[in-house]
C-alpha atoms as a PDB file:
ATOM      1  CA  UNK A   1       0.000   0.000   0.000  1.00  0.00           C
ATOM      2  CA  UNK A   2       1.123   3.557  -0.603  1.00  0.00           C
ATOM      3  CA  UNK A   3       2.298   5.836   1.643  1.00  0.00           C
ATOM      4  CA  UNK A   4      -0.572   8.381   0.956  1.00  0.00           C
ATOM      5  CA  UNK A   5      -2.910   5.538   1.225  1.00  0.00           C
ATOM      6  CA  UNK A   6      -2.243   5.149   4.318  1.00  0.00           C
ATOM      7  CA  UNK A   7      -2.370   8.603   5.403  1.00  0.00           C
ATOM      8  CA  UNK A   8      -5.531   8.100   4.432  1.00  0.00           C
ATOM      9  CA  UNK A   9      -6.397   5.062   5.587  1.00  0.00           C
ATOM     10  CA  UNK A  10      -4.932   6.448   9.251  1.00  0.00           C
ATOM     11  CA  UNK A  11      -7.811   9.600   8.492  1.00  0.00           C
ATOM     12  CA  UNK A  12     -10.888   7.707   8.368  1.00  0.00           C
ATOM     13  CA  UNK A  13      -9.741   5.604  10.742  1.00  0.00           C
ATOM     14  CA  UNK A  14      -9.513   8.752  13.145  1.00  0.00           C
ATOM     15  CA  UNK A  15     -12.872  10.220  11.611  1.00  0.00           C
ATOM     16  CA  UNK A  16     -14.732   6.937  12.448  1.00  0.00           C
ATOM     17  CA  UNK A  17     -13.311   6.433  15.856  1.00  0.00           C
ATOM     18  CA  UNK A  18     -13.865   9.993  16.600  1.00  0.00           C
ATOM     19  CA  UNK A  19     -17.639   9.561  15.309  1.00  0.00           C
ATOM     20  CA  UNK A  20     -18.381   6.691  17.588  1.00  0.00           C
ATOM     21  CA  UNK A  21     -17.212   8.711  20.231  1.00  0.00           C
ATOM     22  CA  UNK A  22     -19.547  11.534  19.589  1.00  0.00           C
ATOM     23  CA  UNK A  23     -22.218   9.253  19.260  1.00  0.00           C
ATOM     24  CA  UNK A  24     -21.761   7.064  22.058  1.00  0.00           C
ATOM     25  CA  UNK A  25     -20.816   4.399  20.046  1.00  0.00           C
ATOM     26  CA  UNK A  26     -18.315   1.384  21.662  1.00  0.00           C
ATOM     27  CA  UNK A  27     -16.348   0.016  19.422  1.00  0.00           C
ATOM     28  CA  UNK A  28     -13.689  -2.628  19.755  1.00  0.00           C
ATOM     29  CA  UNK A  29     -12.589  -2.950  16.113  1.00  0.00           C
ATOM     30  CA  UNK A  30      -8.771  -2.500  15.193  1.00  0.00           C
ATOM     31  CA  UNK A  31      -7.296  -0.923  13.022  1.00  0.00           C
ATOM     32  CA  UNK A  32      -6.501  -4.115  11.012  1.00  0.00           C
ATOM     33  CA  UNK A  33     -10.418  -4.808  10.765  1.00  0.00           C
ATOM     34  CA  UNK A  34     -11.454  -1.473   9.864  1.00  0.00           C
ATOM     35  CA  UNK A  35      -9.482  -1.580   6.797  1.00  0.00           C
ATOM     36  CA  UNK A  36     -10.173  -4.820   5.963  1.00  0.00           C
ATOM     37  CA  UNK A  37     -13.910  -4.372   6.237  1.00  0.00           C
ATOM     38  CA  UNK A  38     -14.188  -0.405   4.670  1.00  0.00           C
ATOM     39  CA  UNK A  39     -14.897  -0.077   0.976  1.00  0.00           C
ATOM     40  CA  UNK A  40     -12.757   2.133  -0.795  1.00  0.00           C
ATOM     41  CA  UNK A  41     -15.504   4.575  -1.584  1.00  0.00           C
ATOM     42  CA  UNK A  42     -16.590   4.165   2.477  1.00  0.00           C
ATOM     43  CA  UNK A  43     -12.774   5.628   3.252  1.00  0.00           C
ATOM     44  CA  UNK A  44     -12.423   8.573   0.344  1.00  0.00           C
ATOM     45  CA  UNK A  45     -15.932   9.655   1.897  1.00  0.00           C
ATOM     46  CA  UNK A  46     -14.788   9.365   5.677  1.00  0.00           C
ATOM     47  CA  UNK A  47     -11.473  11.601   4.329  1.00  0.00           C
ATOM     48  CA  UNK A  48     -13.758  14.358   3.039  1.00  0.00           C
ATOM     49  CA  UNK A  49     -15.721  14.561   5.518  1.00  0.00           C
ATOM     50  CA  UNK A  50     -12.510  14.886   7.855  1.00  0.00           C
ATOM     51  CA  UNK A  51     -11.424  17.389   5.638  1.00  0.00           C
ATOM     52  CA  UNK A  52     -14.353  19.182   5.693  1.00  0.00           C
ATOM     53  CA  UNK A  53     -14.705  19.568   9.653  1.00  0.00           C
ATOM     54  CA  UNK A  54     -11.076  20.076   9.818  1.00  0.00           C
END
């Protein structure tokens, strides 16, 4: 995977843990399983929206 892949990757991540959060939401899911489970189109959405609030 590409470096800015995984900047971006590491983005959503941070949106969607920082989402649950505001919502109340308990998550155990790593990192690992985020990324493995997130569509491509899920994670380019989750980075503009980051972007966005940011």
């Amino acid at each position: 995977m590409e470096l800015m892949d995984m900047q971006k990757c590491q983005i959503a991540w941070n949106f969607f843990l920082e989402s649950c959060e505001k919502h109340g939401i308990s998550t155990n899911l790593s990192f690992y399983q985020f990324i493995q489970s997130v569509t491509v189109e899920q994670l380019e959405s989750m980075v503009r929206q980051s972007e966005l609030a940011g």
